[in-house]
Protein backbone atom coordinates (compact mmCIF):
# COMPACT_ATOMS: atom_id res chain seq x y z
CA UNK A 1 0.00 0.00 0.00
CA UNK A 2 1.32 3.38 -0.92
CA UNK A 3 1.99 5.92 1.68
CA UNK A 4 2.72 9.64 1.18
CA UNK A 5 3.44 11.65 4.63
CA UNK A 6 4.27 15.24 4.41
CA UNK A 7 6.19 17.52 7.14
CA UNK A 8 7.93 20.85 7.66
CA UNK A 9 4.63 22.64 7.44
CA UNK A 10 4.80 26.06 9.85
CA UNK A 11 4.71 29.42 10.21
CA UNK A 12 6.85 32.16 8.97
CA UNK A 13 6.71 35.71 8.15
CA UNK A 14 7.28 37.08 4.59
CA UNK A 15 10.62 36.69 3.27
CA UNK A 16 11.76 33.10 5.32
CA UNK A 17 11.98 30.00 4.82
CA UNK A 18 10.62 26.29 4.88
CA UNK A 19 11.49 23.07 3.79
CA UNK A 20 8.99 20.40 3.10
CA UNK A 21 9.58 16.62 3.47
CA UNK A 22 7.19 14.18 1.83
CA UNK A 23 8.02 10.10 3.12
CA UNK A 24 6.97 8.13 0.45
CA UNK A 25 6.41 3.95 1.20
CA UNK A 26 5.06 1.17 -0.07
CA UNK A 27 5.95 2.16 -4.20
CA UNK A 28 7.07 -0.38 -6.19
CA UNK A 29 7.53 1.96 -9.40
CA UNK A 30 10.91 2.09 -10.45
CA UNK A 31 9.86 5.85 -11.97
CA UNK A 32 7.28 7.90 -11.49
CA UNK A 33 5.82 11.52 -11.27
CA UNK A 34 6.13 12.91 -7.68
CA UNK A 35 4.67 16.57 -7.00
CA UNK A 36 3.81 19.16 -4.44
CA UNK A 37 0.34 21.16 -4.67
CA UNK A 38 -1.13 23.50 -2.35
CA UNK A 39 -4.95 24.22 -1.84
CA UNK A 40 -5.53 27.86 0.31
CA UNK A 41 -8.92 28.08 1.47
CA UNK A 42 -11.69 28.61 -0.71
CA UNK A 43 -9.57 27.79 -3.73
CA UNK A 44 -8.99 25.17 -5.89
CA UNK A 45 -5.84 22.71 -4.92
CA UNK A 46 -3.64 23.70 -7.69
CA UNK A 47 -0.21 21.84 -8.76
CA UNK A 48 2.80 23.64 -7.42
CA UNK A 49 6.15 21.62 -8.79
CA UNK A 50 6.74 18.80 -10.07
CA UNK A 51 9.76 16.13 -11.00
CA UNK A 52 10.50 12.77 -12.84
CA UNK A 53 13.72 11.61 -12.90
CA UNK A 54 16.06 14.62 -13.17
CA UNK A 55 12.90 16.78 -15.24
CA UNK A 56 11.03 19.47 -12.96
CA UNK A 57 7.63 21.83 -13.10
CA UNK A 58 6.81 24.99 -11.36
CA UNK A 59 4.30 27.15 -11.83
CA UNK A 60 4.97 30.67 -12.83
CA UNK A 61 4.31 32.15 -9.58
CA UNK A 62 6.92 30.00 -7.26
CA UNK A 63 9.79 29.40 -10.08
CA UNK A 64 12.84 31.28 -8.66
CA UNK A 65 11.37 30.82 -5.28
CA UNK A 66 10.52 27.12 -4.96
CA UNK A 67 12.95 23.71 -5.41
CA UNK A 68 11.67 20.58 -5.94
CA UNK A 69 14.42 17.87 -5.56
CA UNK A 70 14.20 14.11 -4.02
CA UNK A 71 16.43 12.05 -2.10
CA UNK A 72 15.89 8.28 -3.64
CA UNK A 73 18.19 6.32 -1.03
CA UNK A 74 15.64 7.52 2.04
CA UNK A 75 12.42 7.66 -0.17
CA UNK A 76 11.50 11.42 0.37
CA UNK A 77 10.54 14.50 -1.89
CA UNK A 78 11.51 17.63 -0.71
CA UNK A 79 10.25 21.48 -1.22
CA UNK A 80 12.37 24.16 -0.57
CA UNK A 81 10.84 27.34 -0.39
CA UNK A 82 12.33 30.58 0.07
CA UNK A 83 11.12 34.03 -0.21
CA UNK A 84 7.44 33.15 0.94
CA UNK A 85 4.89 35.22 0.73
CA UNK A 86 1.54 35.79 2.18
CA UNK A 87 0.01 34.57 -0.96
CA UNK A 88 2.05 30.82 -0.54
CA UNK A 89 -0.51 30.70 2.98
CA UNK A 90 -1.61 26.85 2.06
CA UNK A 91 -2.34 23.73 3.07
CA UNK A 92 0.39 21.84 0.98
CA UNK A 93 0.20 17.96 -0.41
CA UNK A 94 2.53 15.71 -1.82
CA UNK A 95 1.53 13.28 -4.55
CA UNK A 96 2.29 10.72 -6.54
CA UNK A 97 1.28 9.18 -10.80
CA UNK A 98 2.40 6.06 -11.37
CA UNK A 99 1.48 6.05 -15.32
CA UNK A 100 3.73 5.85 -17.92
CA UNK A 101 2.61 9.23 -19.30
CA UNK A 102 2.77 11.08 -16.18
CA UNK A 103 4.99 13.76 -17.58
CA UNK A 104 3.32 14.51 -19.92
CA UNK A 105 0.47 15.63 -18.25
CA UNK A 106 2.59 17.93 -16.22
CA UNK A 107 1.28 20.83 -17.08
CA UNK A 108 -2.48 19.94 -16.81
CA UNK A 109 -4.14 21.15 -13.68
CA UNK A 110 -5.36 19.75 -10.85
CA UNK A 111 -9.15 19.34 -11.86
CA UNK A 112 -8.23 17.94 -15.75
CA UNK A 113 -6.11 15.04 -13.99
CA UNK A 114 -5.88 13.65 -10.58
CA UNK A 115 -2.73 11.97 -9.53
CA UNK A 116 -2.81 8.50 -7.82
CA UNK A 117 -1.84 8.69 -4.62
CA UNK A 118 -2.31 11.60 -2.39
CA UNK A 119 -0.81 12.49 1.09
CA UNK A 120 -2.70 14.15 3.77
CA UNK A 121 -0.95 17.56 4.01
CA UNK A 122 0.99 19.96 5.81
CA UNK A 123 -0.51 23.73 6.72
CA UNK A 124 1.91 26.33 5.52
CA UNK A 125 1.10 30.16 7.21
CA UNK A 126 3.07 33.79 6.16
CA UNK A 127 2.61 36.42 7.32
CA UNK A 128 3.18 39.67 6.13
């Protein structure tokens, strides 16, 4: 059974820092799409980054800000994000797509495709 668990949720002011840790179990994939998205409230969840392999996504608003990388000998995706601001205030969720074609959906959002495994989330809070 797959597993996502995300951590490193908190809050900062504008301008710091957090790291987020998703520990993923149970996969059996050799490859597969792994992403962060965030849903504030009273919006819709929408994808933040993404990565397969060595091949990343952000959206427009967090590229610069945001890194997506992963850590394969301890099973974890990480989000590093710097320079938050008020607008990143989110509940944040790791995920997983095991297809083959995962990539190259990338780009769709979260309502045109939903990814196959999901982890509960972690609150992220700036303030300004």
């Amino acid at each position: 059974q797959v597993q996502l668990m995300e951590s490193g949720g908190g809050s900062v002011q504008a301008g710091g820092s957090l790291r987020l840790s998703c520990r993923v179990s149970g996969v059996r994939h050799r490859t597969y799409c792994m992403g962060w998205f965030r849903q504030a409230p009273g919006k819709e969840r929408e994808k933040v980054a993404a990565m397969r392999d060595i091949r990343t996504y952000y959206i427009d608003t967090v590229k610069g800000r945001f890194t997506i990388s992963r850590d394969a000998a301890k099973n974890t995706l990480y989000l590093q994000m710097n320079s938050l601001k008020p607008e990143d205030t989110a509940m944040y969720y790791c995920a997983a797509d095991f297809s083959p074609g995962c990539w190259d959906r990338v780009e769709l959002e979260y309502r045109q495709y939903i990814w196959d495994a999901w982890g509960l989330g972690t609150q992220v809070t700036v303030s300004s």
